[in-house]
N, C-alpha and C. Protein backbone atom coordinates (compact mmCIF):
# COMPACT_ATOMS: atom_id res chain seq x y z
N UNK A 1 0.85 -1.17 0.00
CA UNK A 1 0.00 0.00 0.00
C UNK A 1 0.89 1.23 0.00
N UNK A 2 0.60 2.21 -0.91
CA UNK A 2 1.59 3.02 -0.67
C UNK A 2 0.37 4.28 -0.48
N UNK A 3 1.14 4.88 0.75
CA UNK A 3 0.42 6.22 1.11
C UNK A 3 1.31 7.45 1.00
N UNK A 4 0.09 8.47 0.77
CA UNK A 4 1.36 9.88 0.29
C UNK A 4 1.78 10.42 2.28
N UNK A 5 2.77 11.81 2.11
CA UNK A 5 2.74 12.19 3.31
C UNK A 5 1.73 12.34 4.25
N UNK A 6 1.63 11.76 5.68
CA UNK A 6 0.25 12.27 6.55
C UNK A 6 0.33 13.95 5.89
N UNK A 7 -1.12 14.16 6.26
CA UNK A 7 -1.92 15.57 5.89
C UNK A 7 -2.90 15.85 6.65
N UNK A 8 -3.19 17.16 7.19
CA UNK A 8 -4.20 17.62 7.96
C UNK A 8 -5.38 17.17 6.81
N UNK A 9 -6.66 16.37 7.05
CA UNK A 9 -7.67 16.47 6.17
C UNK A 9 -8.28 17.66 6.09
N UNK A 10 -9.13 17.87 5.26
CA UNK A 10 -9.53 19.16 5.02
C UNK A 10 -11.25 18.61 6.30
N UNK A 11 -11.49 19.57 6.83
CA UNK A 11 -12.82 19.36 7.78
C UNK A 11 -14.53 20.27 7.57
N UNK A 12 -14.82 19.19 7.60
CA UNK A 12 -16.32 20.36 7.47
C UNK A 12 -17.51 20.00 8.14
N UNK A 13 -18.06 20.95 8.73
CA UNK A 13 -19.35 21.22 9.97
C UNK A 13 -20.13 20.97 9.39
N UNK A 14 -21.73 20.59 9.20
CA UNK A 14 -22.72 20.49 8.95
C UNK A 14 -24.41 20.76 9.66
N UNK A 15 -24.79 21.66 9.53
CA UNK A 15 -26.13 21.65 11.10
C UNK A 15 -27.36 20.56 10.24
N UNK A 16 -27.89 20.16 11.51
CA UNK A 16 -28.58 19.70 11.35
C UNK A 16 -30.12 21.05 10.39
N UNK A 17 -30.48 20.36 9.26
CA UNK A 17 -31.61 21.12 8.63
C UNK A 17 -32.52 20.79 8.87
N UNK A 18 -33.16 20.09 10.25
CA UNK A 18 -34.77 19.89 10.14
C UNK A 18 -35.15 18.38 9.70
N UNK A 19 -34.47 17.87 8.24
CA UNK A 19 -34.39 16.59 7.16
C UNK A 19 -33.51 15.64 7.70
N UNK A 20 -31.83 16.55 7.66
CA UNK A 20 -30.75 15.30 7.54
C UNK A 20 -30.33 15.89 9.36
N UNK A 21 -30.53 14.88 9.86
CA UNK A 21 -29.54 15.61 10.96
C UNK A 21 -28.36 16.37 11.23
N UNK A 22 -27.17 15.20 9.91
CA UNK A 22 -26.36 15.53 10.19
C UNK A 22 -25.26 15.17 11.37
N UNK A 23 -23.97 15.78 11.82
CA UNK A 23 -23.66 15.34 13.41
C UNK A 23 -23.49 16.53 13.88
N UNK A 24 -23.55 17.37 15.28
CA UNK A 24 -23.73 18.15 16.18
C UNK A 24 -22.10 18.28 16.82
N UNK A 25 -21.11 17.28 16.17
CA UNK A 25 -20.03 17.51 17.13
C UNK A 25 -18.53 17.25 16.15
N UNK A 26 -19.36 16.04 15.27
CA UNK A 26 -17.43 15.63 14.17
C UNK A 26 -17.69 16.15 13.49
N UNK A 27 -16.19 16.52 12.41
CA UNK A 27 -16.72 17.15 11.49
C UNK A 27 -16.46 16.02 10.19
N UNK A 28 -16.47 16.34 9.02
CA UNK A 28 -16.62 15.16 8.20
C UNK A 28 -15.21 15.56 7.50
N UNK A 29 -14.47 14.74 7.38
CA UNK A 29 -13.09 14.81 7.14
C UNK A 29 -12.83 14.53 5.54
N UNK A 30 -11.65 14.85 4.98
CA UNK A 30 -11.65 14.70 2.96
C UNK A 30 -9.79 14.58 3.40
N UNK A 31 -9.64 13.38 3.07
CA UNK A 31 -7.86 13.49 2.87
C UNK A 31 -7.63 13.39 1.48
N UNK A 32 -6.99 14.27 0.86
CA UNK A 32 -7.08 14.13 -0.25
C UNK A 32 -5.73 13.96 -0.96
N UNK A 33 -5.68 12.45 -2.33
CA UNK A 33 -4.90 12.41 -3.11
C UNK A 33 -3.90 11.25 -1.74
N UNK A 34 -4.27 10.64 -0.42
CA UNK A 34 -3.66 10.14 0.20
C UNK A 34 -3.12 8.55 -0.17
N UNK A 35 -3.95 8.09 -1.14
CA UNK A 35 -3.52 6.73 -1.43
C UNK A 35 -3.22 6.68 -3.02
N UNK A 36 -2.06 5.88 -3.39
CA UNK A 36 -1.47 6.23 -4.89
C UNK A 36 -2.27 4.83 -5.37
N UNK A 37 -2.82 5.23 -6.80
CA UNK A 37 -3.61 3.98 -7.87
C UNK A 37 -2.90 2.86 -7.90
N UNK A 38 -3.32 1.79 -7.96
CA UNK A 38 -2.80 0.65 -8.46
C UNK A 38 -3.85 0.08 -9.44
N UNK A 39 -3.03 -0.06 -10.43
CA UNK A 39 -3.76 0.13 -11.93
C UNK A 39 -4.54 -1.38 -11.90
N UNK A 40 -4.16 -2.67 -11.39
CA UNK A 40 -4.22 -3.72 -11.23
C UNK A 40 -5.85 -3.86 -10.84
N UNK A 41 -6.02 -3.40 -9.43
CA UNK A 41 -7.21 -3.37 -8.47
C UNK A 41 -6.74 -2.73 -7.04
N UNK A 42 -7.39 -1.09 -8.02
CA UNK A 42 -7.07 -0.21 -7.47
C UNK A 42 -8.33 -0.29 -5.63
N UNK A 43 -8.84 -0.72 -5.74
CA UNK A 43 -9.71 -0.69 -4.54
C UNK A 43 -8.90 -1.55 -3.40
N UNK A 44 -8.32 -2.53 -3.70
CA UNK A 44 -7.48 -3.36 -2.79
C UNK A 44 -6.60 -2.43 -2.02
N UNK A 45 -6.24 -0.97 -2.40
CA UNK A 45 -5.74 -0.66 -1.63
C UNK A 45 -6.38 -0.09 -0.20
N UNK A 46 -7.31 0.70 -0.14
CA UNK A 46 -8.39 0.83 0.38
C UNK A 46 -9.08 0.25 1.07
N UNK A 47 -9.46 -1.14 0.52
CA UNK A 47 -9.85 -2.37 1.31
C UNK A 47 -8.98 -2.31 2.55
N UNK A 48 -7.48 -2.78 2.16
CA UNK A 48 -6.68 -3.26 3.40
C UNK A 48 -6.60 -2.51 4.22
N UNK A 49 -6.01 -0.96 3.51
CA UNK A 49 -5.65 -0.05 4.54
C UNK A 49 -7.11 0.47 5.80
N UNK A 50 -8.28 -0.04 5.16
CA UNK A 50 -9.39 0.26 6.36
C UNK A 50 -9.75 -0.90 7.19
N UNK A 51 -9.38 -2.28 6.39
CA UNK A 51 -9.32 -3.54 7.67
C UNK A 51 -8.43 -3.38 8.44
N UNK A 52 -7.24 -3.01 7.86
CA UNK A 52 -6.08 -3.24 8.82
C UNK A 52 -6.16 -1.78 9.98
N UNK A 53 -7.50 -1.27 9.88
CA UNK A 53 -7.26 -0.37 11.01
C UNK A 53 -8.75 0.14 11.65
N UNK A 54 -9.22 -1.33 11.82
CA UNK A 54 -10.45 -1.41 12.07
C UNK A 54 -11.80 -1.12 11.46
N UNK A 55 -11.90 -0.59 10.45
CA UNK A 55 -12.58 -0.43 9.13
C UNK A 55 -12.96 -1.53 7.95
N UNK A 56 -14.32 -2.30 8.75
CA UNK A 56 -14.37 -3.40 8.29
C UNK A 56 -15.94 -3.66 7.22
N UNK A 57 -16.56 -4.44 7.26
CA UNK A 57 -17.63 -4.64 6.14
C UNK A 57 -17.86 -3.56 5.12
N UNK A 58 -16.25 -3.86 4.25
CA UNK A 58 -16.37 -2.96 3.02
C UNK A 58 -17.11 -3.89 1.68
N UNK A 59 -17.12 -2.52 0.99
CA UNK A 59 -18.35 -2.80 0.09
C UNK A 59 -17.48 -1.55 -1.58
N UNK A 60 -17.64 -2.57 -2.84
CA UNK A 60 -16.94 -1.82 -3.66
C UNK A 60 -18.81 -1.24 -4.75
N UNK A 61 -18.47 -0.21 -4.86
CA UNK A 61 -19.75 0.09 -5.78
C UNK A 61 -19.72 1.69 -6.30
N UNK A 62 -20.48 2.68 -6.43
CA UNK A 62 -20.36 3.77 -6.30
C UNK A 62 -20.78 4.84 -4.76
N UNK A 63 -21.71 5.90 -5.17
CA UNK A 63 -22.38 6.53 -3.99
C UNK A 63 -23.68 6.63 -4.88
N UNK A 64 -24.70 6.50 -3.76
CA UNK A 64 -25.84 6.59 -4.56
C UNK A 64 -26.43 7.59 -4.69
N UNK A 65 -26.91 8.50 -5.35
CA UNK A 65 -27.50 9.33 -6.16
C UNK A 65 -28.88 10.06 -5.24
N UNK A 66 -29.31 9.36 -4.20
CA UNK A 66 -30.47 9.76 -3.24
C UNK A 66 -29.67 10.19 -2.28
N UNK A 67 -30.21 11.06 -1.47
CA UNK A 67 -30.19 11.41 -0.11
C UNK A 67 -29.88 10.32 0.67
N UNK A 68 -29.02 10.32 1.64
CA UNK A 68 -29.26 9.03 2.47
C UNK A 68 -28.06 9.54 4.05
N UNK A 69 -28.61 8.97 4.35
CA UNK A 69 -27.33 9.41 5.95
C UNK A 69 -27.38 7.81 6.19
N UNK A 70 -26.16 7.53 8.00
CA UNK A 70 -26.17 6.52 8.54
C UNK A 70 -26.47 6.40 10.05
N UNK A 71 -27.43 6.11 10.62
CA UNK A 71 -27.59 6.19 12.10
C UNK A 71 -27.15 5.80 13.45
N UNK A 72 -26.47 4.42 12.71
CA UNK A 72 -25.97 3.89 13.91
C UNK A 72 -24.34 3.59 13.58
N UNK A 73 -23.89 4.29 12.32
CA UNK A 73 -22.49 4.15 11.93
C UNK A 73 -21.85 5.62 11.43
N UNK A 74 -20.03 5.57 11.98
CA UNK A 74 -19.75 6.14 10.90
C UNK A 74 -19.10 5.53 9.15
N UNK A 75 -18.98 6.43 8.52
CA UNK A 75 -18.66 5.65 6.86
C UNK A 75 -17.21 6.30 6.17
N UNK A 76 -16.56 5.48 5.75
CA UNK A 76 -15.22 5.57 5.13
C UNK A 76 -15.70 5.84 3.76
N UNK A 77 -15.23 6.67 3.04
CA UNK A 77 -15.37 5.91 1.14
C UNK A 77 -14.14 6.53 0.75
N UNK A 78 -13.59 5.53 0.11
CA UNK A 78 -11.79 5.52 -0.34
C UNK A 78 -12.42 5.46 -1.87
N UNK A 79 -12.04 6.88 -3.02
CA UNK A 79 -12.21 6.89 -4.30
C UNK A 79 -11.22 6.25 -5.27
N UNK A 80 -11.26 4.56 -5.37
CA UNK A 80 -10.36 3.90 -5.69
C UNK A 80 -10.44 4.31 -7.40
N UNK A 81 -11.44 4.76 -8.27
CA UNK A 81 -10.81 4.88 -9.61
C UNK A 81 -11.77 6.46 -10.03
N UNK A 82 -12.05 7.32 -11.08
CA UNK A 82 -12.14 7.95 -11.45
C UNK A 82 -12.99 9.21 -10.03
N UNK A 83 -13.76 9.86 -10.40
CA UNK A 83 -14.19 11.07 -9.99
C UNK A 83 -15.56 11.59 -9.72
N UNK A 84 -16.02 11.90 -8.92
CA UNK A 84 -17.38 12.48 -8.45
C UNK A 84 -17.64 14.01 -7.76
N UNK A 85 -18.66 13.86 -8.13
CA UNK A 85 -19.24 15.60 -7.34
C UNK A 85 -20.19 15.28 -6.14
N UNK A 86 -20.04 14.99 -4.84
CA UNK A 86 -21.02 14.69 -3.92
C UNK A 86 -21.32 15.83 -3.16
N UNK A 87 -22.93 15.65 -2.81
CA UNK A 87 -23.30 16.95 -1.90
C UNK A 87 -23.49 16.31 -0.87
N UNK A 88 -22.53 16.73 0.49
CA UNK A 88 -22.22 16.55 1.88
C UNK A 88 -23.35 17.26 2.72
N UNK A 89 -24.06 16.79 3.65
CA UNK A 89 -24.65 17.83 4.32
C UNK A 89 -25.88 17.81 4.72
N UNK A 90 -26.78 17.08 3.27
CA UNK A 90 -28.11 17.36 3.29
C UNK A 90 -28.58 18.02 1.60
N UNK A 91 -29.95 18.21 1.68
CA UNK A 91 -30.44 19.19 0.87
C UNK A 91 -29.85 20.49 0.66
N UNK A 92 -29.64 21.22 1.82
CA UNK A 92 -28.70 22.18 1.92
C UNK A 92 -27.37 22.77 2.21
N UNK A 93 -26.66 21.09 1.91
CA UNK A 93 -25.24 21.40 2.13
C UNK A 93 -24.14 21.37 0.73
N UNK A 94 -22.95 20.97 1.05
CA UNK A 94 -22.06 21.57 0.02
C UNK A 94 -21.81 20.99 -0.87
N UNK A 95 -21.59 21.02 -1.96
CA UNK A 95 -21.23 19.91 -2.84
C UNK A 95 -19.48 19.77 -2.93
N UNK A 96 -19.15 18.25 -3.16
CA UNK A 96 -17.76 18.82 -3.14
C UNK A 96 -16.92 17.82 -4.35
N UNK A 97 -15.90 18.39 -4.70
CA UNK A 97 -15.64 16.91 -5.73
C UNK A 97 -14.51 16.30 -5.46
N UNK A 98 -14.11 14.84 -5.18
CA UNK A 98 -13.07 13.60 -4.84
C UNK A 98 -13.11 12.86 -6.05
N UNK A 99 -11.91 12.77 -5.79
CA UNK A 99 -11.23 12.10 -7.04
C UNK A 99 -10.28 10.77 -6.87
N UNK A 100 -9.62 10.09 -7.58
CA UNK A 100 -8.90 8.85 -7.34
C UNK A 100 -7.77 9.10 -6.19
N UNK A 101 -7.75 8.44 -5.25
CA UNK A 101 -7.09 8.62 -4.33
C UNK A 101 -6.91 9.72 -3.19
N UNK A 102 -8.44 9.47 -3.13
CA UNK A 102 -8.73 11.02 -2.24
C UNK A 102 -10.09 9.85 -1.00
N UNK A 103 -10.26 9.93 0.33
CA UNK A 103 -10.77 9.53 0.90
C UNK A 103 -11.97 10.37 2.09
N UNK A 104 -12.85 9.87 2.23
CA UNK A 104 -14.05 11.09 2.64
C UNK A 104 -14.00 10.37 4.06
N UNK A 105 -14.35 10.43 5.00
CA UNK A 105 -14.90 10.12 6.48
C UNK A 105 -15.80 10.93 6.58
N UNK A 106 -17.29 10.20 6.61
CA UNK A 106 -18.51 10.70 6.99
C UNK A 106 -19.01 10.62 8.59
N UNK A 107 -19.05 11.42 9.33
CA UNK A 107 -19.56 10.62 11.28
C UNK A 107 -20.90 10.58 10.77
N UNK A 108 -21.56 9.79 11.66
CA UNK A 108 -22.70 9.15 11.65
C UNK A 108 -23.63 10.48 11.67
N UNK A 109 -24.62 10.42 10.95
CA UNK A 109 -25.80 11.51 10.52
C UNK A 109 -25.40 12.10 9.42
N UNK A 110 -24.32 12.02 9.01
CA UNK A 110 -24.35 13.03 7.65
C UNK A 110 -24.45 12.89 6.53
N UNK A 111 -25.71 13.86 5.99
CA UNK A 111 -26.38 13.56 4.61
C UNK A 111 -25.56 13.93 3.41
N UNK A 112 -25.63 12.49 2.33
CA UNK A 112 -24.78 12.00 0.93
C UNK A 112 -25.93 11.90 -0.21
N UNK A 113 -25.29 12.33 -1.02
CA UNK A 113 -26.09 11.72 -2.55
C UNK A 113 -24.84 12.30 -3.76
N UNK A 114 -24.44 11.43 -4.68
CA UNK A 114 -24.20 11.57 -5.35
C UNK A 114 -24.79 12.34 -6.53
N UNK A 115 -23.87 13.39 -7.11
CA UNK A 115 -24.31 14.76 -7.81
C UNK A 115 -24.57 14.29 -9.35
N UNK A 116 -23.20 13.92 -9.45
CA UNK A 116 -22.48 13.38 -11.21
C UNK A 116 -21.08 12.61 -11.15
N UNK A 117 -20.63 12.29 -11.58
CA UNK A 117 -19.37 11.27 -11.67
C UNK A 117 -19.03 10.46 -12.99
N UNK A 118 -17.76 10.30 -13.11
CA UNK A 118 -17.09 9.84 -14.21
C UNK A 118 -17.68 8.36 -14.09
N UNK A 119 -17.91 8.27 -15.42
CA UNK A 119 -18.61 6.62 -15.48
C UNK A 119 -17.46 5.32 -15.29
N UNK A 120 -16.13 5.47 -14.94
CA UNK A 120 -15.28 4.77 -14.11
C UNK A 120 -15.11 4.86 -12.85
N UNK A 121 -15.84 5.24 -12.26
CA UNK A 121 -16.18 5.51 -10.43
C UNK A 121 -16.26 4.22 -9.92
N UNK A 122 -15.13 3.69 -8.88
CA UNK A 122 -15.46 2.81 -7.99
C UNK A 122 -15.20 3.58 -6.63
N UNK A 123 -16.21 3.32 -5.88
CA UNK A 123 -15.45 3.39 -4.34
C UNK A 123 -15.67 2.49 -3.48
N UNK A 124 -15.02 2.61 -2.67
CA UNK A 124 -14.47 1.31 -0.87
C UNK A 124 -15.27 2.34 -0.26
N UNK A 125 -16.15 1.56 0.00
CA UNK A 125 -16.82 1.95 1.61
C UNK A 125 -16.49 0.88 2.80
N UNK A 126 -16.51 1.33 3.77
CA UNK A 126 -16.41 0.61 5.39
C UNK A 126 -16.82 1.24 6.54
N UNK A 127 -16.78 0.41 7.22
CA UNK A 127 -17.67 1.21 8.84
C UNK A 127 -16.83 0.68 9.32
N UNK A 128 -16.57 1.20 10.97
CA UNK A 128 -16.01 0.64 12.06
C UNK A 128 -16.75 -0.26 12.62
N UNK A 129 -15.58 -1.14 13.08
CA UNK A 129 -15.97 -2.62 13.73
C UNK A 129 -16.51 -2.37 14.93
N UNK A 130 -16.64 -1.27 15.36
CA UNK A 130 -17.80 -1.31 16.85
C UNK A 130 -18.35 -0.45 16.98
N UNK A 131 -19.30 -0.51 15.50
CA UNK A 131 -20.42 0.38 15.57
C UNK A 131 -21.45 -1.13 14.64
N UNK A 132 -22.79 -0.47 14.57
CA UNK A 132 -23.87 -1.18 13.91
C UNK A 132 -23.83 -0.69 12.29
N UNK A 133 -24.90 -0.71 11.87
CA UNK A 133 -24.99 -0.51 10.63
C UNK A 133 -26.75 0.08 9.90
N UNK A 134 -26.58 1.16 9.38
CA UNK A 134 -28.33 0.92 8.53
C UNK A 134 -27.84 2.24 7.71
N UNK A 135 -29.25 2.18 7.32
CA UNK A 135 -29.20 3.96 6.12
C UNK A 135 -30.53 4.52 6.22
N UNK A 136 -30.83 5.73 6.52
CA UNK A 136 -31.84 6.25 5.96
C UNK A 136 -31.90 7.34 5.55
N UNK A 137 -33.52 7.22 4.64
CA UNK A 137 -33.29 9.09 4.12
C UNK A 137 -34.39 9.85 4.97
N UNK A 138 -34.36 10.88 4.64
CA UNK A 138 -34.87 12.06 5.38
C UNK A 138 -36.37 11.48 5.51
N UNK A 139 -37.03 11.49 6.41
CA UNK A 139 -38.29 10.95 6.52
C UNK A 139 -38.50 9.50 6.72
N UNK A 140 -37.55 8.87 6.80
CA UNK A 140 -38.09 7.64 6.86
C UNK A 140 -37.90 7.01 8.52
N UNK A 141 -37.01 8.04 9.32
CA UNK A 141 -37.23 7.86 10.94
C UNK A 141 -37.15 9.28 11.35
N UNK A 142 -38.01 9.41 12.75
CA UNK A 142 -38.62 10.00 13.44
C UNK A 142 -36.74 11.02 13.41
N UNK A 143 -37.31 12.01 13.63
CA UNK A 143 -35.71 13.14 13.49
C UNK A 143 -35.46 13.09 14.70
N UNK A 144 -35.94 12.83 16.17
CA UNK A 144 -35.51 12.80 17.40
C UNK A 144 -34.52 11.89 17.84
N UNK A 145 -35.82 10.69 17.34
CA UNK A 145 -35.28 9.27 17.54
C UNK A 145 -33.50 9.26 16.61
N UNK A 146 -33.50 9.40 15.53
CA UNK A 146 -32.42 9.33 14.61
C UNK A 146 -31.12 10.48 15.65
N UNK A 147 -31.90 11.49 15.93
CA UNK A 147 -30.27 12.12 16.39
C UNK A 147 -30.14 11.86 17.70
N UNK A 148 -30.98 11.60 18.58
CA UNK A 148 -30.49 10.46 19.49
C UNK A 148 -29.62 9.41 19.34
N UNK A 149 -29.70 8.56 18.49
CA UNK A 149 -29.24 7.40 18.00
C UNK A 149 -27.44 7.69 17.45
N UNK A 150 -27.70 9.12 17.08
CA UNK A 150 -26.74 9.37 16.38
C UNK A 150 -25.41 9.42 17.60
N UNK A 151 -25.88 10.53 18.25
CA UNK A 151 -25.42 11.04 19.56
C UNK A 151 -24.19 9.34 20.26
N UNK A 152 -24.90 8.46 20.27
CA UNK A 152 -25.03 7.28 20.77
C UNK A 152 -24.01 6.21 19.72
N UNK A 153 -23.41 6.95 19.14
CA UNK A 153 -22.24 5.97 18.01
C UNK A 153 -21.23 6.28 18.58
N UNK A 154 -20.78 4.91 18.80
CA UNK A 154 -19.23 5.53 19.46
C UNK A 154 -18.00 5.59 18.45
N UNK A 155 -17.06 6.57 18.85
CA UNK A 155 -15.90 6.46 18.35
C UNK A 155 -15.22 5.46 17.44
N UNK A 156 -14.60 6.06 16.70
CA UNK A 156 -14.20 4.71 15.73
C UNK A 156 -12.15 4.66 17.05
N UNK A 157 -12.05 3.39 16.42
CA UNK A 157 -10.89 2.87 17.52
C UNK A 157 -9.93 3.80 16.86
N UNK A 158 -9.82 3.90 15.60
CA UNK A 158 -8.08 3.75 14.74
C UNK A 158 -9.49 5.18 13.49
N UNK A 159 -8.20 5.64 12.74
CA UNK A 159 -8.22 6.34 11.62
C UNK A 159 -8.30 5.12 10.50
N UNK A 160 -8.80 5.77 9.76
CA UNK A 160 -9.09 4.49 8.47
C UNK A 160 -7.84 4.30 8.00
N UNK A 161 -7.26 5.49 7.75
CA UNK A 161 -6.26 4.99 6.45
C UNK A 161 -4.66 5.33 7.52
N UNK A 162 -4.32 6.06 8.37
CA UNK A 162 -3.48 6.02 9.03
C UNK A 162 -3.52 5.58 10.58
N UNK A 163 -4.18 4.76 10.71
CA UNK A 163 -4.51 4.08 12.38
C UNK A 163 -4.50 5.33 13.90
N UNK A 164 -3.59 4.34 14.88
CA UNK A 164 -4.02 5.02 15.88
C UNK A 164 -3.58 6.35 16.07
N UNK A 165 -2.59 6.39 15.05
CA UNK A 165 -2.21 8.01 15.51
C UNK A 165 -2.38 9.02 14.40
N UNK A 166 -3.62 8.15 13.37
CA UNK A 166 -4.05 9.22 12.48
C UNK A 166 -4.59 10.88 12.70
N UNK A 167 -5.00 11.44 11.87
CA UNK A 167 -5.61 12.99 12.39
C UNK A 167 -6.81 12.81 12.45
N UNK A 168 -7.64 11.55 12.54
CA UNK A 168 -9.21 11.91 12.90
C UNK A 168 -8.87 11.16 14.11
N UNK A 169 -8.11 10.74 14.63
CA UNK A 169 -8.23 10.16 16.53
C UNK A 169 -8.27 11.89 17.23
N UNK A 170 -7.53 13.07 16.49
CA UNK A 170 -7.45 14.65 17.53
C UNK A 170 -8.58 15.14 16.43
N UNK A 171 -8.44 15.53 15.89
CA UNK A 171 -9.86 15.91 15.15
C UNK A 171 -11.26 15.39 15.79
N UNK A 172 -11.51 14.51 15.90
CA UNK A 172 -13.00 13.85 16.53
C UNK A 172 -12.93 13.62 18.21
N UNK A 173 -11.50 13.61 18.45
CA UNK A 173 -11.66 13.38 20.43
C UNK A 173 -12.50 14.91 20.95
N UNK A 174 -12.07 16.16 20.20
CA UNK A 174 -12.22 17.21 20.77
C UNK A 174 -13.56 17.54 21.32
């Protein structure tokens, strides 16, 4: 696996709009350009580097195109081949664009949908191994119940792609 120099990720806040909750406390992290292609099977890199640091039931596919958050998890997605425009946030949040070898950390509540993307788009998704798992979109659970729930995800152990002494272990303790 070859990784570029550690890098402060780039960080971003989100409020809850009423719809997506959102999270109230992490912010959603973008390391970007941190893992170099492997032309072979480029996702393998991604894969390992999030098992091997507690970042487990990955999944290779794109981002989907609806609204959707996670309630009882947070979510890794490592952009193992071409490029996308995703809006972070909600209905009313930012759009942003990741590209091959650029990795997103979503904390649990924060609203995704894919904008547009190069029709060679794969990405590695994973959750941490001691959290649960589901998805929903805006309306489909009670907004109390959901940011309760949210509140209630614990910490991931290790950083996805640089472990225990990555920059989301001081980034998210605060």
């Amino acid at each position: 696996m070859q990784k570029t120099k550690q890098a402060t990720p780039l960080a971003f806040h989100f409020a809850d709009d009423g719809e997506t909750p959102n999270n109230p406390v992490l912010p959603l992290l973008v390391y970007r350009g941190v893992l170099t292609r492997d032309a072979a099977d480029p996702a393998a890199l991604f894969e390992k580097a999030f098992a091997s640091h507690g970042w487990g039931r990955s999944w290779r596919n794109g981002i989907f195109d609806l609204l959707h958050f996670h309630t009882r998890a947070h979510e890794v997605l490592g952009i193992a081949r071409g490029n996308a425009r995703v809006q972070f946030g909600g209905a009313r949040g930012q759009e942003l664009d990741v590209e091959a070898g650029d990795v997103v950390v979503l904390p649990a509540g924060t609203g995704h949908r894919r904008v547009s993307a190069s029709a060679d788009l794969l990405v590695v998704g994973a959750y941490p191994d001691n959290s649960g798992l589901d998805q929903k979109r805006p309306g489909q659970i009670d907004h109390a119940r959901a940011v309760a729930a949210i509140a209630a995800v614990p910490l991931p152990l290790q950083d996805p792609v640089y472990g225990a002494d990555g920059p989301l272990m001081a980034m998210w303790s605060s």
